[in-house]
Structure formats: C-alpha cells, structure tokens
N, C-alpha and C. Protein backbone atom coordinates (compact mmCIF):
# COMPACT_ATOMS: atom_id res chain seq x y z
N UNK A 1 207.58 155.93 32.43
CA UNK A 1 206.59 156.22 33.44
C UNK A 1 206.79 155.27 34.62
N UNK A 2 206.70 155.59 35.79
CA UNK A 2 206.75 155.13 37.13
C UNK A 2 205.81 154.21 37.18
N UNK A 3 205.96 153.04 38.13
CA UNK A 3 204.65 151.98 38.09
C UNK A 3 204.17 152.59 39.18
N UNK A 4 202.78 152.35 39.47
CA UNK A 4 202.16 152.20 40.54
C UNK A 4 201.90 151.30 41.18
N UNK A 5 200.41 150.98 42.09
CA UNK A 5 200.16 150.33 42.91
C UNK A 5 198.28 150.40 43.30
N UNK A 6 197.38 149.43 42.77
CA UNK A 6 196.22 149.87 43.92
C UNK A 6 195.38 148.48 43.95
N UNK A 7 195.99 148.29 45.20
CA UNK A 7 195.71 146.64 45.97
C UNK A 7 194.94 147.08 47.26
N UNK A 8 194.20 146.68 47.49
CA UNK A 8 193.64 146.44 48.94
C UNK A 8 193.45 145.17 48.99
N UNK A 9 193.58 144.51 50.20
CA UNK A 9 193.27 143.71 51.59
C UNK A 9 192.57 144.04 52.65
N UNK A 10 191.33 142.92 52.63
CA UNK A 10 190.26 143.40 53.72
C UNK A 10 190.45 141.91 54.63
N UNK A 11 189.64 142.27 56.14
CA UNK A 11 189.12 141.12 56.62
C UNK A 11 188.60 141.99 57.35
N UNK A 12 186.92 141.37 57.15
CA UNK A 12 185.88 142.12 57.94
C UNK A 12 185.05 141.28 57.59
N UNK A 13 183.79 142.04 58.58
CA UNK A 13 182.50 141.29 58.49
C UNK A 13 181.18 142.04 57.54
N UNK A 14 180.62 141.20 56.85
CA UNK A 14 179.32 141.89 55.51
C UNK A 14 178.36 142.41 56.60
N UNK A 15 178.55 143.85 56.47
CA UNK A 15 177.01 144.27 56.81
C UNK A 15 175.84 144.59 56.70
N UNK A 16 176.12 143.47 55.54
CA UNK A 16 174.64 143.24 54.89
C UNK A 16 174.87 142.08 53.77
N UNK A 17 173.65 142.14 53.12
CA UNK A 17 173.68 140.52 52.74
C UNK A 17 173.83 140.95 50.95
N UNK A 18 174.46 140.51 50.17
CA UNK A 18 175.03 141.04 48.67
C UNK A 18 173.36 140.99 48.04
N UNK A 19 173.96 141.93 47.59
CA UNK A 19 172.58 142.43 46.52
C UNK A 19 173.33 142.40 44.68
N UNK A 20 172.67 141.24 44.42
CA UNK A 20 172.67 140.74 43.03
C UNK A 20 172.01 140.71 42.36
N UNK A 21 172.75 141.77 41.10
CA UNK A 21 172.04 141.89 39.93
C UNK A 21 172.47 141.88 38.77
N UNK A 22 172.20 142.03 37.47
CA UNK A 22 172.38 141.54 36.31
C UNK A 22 172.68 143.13 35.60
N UNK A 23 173.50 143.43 34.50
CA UNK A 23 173.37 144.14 33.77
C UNK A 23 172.46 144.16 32.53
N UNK A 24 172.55 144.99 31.96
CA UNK A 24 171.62 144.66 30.47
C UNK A 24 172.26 143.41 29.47
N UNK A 25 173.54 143.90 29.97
CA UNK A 25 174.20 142.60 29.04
C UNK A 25 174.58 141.10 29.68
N UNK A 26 173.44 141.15 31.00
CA UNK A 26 174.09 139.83 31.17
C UNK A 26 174.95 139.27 32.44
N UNK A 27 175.56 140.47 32.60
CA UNK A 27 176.94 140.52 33.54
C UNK A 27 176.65 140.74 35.07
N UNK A 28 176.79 139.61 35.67
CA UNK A 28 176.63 139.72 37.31
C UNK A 28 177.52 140.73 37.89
N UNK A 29 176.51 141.59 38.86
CA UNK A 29 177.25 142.17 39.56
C UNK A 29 176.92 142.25 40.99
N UNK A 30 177.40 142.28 41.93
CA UNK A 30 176.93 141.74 43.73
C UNK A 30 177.59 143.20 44.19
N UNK A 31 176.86 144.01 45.29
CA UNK A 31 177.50 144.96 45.99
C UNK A 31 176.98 144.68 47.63
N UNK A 32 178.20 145.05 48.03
CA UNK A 32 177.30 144.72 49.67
C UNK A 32 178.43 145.46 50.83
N UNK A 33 177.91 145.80 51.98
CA UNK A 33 178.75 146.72 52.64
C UNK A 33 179.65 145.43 53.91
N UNK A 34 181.13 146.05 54.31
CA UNK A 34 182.12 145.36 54.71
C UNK A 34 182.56 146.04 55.71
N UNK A 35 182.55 145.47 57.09
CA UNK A 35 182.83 146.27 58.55
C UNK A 35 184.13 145.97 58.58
N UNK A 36 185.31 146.30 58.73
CA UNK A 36 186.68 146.26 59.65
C UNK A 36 187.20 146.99 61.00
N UNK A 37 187.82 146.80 61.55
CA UNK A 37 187.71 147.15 63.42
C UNK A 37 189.06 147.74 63.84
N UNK A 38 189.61 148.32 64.25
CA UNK A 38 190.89 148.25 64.66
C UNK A 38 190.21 148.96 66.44
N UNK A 39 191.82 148.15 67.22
CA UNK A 39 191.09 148.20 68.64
C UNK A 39 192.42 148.88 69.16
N UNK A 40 192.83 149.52 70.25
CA UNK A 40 193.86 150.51 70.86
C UNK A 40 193.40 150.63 72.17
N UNK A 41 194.50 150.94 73.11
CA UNK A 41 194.59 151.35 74.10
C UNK A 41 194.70 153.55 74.34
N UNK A 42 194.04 154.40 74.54
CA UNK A 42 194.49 155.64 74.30
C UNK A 42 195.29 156.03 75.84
N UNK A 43 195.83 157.22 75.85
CA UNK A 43 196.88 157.42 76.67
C UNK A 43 196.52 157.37 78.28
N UNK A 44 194.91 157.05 78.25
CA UNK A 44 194.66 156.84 80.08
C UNK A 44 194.33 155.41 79.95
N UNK A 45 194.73 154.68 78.70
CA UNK A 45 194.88 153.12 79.40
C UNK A 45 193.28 152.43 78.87
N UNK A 46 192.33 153.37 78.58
CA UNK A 46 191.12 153.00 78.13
C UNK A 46 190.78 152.40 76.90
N UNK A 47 190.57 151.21 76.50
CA UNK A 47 190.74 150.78 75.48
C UNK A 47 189.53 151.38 74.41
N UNK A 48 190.38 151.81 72.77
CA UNK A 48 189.07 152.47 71.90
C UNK A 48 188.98 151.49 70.69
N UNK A 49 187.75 151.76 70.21
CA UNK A 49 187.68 150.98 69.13
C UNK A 49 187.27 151.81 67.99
N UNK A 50 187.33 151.63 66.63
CA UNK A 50 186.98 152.29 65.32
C UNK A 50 186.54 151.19 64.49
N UNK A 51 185.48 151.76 63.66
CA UNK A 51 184.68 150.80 62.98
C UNK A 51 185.08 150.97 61.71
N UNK A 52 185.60 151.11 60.11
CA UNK A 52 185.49 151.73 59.41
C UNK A 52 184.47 150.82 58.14
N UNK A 53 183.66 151.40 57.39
CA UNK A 53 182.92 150.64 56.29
C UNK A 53 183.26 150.94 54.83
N UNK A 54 183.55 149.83 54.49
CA UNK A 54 183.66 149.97 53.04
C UNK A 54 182.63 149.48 51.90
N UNK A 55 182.54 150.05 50.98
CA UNK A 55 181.25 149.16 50.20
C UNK A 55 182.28 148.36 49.09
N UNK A 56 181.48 147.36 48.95
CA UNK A 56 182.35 146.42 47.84
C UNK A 56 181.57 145.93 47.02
N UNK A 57 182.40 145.66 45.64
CA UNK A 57 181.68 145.23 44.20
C UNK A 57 182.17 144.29 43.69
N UNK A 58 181.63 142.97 43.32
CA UNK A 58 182.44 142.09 42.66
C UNK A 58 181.34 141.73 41.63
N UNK A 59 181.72 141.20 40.39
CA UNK A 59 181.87 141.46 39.29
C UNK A 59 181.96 139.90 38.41
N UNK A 60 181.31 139.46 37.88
CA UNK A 60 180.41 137.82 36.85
C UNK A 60 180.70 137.18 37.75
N UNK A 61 181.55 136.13 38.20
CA UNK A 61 180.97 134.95 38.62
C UNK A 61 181.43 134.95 40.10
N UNK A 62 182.38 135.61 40.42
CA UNK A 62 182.43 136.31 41.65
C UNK A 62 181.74 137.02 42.19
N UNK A 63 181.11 137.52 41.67
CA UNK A 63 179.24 138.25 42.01
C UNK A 63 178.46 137.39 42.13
N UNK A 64 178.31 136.15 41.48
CA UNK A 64 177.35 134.82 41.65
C UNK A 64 177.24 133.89 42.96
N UNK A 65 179.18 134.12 43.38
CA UNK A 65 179.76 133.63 44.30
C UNK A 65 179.56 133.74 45.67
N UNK A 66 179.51 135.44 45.74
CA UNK A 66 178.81 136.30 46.68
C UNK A 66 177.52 136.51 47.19
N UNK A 67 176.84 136.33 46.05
CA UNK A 67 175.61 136.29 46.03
C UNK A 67 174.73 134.85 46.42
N UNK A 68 175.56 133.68 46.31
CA UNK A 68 175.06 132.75 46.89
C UNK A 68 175.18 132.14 48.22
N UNK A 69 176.76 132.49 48.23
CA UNK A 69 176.98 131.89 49.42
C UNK A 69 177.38 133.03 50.57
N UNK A 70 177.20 134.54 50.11
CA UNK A 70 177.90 135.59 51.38
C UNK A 70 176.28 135.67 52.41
N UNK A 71 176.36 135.83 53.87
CA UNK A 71 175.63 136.55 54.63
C UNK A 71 175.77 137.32 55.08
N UNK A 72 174.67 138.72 55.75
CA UNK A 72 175.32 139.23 56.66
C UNK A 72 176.05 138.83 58.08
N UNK A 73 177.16 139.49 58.37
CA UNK A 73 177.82 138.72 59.48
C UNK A 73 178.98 138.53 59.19
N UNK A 74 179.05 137.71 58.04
CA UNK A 74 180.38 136.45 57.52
C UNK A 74 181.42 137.20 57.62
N UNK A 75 182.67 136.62 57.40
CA UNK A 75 183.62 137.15 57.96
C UNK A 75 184.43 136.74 57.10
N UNK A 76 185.20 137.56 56.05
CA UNK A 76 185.55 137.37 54.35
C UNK A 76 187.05 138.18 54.76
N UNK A 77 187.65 137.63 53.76
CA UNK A 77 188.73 138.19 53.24
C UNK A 77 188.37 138.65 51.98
N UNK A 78 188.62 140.19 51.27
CA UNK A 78 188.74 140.66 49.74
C UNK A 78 189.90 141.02 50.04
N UNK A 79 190.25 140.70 48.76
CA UNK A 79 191.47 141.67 47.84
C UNK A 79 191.18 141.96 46.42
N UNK A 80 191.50 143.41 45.86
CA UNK A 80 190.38 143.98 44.99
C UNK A 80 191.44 145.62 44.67
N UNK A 81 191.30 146.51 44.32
CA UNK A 81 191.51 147.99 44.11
C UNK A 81 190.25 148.91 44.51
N UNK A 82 190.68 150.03 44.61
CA UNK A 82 189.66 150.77 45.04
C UNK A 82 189.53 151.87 43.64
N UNK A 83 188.27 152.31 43.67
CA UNK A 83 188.00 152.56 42.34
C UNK A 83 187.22 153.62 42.76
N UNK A 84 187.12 154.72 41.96
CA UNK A 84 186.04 155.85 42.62
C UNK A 84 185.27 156.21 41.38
N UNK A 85 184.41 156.65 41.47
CA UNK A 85 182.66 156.60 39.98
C UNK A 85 182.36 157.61 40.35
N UNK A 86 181.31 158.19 39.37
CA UNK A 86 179.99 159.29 39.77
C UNK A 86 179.41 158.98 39.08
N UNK A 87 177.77 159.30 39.81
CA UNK A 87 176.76 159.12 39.37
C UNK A 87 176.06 160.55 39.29
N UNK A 88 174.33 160.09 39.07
CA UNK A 88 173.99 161.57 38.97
C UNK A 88 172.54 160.89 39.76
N UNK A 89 172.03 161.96 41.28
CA UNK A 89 171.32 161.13 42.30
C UNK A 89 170.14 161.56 41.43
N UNK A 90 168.62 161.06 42.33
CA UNK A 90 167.58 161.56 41.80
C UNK A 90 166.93 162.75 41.22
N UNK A 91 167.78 163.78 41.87
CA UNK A 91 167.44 164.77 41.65
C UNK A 91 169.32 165.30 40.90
N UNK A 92 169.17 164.48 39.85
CA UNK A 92 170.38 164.87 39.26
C UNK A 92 171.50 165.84 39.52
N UNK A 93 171.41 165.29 40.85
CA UNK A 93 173.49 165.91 41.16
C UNK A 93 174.35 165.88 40.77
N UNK A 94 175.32 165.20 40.58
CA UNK A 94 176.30 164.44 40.13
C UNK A 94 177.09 164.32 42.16
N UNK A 95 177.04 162.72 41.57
CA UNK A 95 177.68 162.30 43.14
C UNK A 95 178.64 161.30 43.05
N UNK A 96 179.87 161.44 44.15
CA UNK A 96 181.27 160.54 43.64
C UNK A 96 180.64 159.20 45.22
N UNK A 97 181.24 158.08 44.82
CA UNK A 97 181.70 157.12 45.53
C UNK A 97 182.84 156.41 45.23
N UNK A 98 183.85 156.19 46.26
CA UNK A 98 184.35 155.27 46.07
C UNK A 98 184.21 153.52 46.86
N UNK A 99 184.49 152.73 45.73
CA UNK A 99 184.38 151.25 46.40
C UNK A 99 185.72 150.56 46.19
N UNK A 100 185.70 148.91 46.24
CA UNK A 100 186.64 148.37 46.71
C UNK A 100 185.85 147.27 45.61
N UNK A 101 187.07 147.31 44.42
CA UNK A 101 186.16 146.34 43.29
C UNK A 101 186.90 144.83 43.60
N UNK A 102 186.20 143.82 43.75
CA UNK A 102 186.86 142.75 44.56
C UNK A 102 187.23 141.67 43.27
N UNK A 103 188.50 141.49 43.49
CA UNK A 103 189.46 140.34 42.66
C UNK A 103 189.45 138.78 42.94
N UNK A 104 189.57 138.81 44.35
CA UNK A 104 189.17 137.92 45.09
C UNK A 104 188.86 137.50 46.25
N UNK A 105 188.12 136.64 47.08
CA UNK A 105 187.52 136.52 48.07
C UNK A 105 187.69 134.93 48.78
N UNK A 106 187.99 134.82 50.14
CA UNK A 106 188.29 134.03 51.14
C UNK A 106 187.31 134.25 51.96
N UNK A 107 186.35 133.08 52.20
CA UNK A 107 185.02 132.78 53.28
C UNK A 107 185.63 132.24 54.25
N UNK A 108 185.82 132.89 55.51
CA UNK A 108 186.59 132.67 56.62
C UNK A 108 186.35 132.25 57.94
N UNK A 109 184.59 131.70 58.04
CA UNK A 109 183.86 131.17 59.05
C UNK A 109 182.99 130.22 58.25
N UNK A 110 183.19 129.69 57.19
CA UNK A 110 182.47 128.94 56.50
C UNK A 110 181.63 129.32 56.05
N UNK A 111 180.98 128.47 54.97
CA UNK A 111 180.13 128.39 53.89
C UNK A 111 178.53 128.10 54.11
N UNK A 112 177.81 128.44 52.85
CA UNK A 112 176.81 128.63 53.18
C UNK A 112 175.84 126.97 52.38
N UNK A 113 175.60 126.99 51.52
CA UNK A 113 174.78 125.35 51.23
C UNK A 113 175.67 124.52 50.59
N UNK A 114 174.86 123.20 49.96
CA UNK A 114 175.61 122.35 49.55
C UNK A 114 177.20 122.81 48.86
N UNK A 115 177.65 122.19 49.56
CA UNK A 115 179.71 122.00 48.33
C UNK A 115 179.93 123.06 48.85
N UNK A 116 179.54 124.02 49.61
CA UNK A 116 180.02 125.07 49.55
C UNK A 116 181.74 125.38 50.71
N UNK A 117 181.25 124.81 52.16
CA UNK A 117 182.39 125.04 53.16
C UNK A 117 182.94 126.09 52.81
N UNK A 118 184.13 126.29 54.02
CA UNK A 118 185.33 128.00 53.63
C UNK A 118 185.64 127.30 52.63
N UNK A 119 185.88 128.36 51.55
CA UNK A 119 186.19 128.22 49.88
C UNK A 119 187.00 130.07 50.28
N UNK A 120 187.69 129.77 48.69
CA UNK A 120 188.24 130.52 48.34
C UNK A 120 187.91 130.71 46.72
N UNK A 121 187.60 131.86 46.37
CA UNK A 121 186.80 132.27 44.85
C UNK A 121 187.66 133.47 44.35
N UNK A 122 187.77 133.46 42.98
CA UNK A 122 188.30 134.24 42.12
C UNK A 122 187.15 134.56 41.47
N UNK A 123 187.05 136.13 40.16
CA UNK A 123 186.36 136.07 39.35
C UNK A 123 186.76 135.51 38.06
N UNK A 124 187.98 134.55 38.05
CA UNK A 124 188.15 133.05 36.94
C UNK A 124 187.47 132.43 37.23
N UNK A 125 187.57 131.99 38.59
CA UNK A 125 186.91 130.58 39.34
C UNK A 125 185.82 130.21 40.16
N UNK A 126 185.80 129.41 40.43
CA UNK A 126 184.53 128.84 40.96
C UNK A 126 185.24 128.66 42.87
N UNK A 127 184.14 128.12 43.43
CA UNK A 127 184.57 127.59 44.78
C UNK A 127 185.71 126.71 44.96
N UNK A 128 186.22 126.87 45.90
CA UNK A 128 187.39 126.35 46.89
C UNK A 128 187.07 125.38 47.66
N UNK A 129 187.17 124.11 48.20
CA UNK A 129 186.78 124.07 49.91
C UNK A 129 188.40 123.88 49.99
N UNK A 130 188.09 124.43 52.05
CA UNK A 130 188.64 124.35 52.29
C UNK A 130 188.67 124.21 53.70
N UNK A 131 189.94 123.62 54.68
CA UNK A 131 189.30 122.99 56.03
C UNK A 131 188.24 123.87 56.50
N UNK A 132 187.57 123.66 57.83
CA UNK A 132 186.86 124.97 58.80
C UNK A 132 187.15 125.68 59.81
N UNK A 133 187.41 126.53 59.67
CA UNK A 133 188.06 127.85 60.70
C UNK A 133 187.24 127.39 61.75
N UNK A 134 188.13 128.06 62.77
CA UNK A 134 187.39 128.56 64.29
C UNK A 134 186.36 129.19 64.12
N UNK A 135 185.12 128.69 65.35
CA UNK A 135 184.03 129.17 65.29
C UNK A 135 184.05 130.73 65.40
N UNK A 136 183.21 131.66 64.78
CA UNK A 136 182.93 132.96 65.01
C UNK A 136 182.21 133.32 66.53
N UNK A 137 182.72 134.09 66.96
CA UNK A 137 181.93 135.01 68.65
C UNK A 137 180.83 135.64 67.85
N UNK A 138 179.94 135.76 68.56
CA UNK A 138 178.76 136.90 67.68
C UNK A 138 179.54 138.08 68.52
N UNK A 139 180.47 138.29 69.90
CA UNK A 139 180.56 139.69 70.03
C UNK A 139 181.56 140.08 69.91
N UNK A 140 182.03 139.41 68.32
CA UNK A 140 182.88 140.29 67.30
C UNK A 140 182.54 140.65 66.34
N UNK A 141 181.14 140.81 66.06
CA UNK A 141 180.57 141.41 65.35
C UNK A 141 180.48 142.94 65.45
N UNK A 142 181.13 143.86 64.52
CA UNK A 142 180.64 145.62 64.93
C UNK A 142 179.62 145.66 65.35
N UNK A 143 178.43 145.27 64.96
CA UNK A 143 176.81 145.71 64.96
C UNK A 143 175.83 144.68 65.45
C-alpha cells in the first residue's frame, strides 16, 4: 500500500478565545476558530485580500495549553491533520465538519501569565519559552 500524507501548517490569528472542556473521562479538549490571510495584486493592479477560517482542536494537555494561555487575536503557529466528523444537530440531522486536530503549537506574539512568554507546546509537553517576537500591528488583524 502507498503511504500517504495529512499535515497541515497554520499561521494565523484565534478568532476567538479556546473554549475548554473536559470529557466524561477526563480528557481536555480546547476548540477555537483560526484566521489566515493571503494578500495579491489582481490584473488592474488593485490589491485583494482573502480571509480563510479554520476551526481547530487540540486535545489533553495541549488543550490545557490553549486554554490558558491562547487569546483572541494571538497569532499561533499549528501543525496538526485535518480530520472530518459528523454529528447529528438539534433537530437530528446528521452534519459533517471538518477541523484541523492540532499536534502542535508555536505562540508567536507572546504569552499570556506567569512562565508563560512565546513558548512552544506539544500534546507530550508542557511550555517552551522562548525569546519575544516583534510586536503585533492590531491592523493585521482580519477582524
């Protein structure tokens, strides 16, 4: 059988702040939505922009990770696979999403409380520090 491949690489900004919660058994899980931008010139010279959003899931202590120290805004690196589910909505549909289940994560405008600074987190590991990036523009923010 042929190998495959399913890696993603993000750098974007949280557009919104991780929402953490617990399973029945215990098991942290953080989901929160992720802006990326790409910018172009189109053929009269006018520059365009595209927003695209991804939702992302990370998973025990990388969910803890997220959940403590991500804001909206921040400006993260994931790398993760993309994974697609169904559910069944309130009125029992059955409905597909796909997300971006995160492996690991790079805080790329710094950190949020004590010990924290830009770190770099696995779901093995714990926090990183690491030096401090260039300050963030707020009008590189999508939103």
């Amino acid at each position: 059988m042929a190998k495959s491949l399913n890696k993603v690489m993000l750098i974007g900004h949280l557009g919104k702040d991780p929402e953490l919660r617990y399973t029945s058994n215990g098991i942290a899980v953080a989901s929160f939505s992720m802006a990326t931008n790409e910018a172009w010139k189109d053929q009269d010279g006018n520059l365009q922009e595209r927003t695209e959003w991804h939702n992302i899931v990370a998973w025990r202590r990388l969910a803890e990770i997220c959940g403590e120290y991500l804001k909206k805004g921040k400006r993260v690196y994931i790398e993760g696979k993309i994974q697609t589910r169904s559910y069944d909505d309130k009125n029992g549909v059955k409905r597909y999403t796909t997300e971006v289940v995160a492996d690991d994560l790079i805080m790329l405008d710094g950190g949020g409380g004590a010990g924290a600074g830009s770190g770099e987190a696995s779901s093995q590991g714990a926090a990183v520090s690491e030096p401090q990036g260039q300050p963030q523009e707020k009008d590189d923010l999508p939103f």
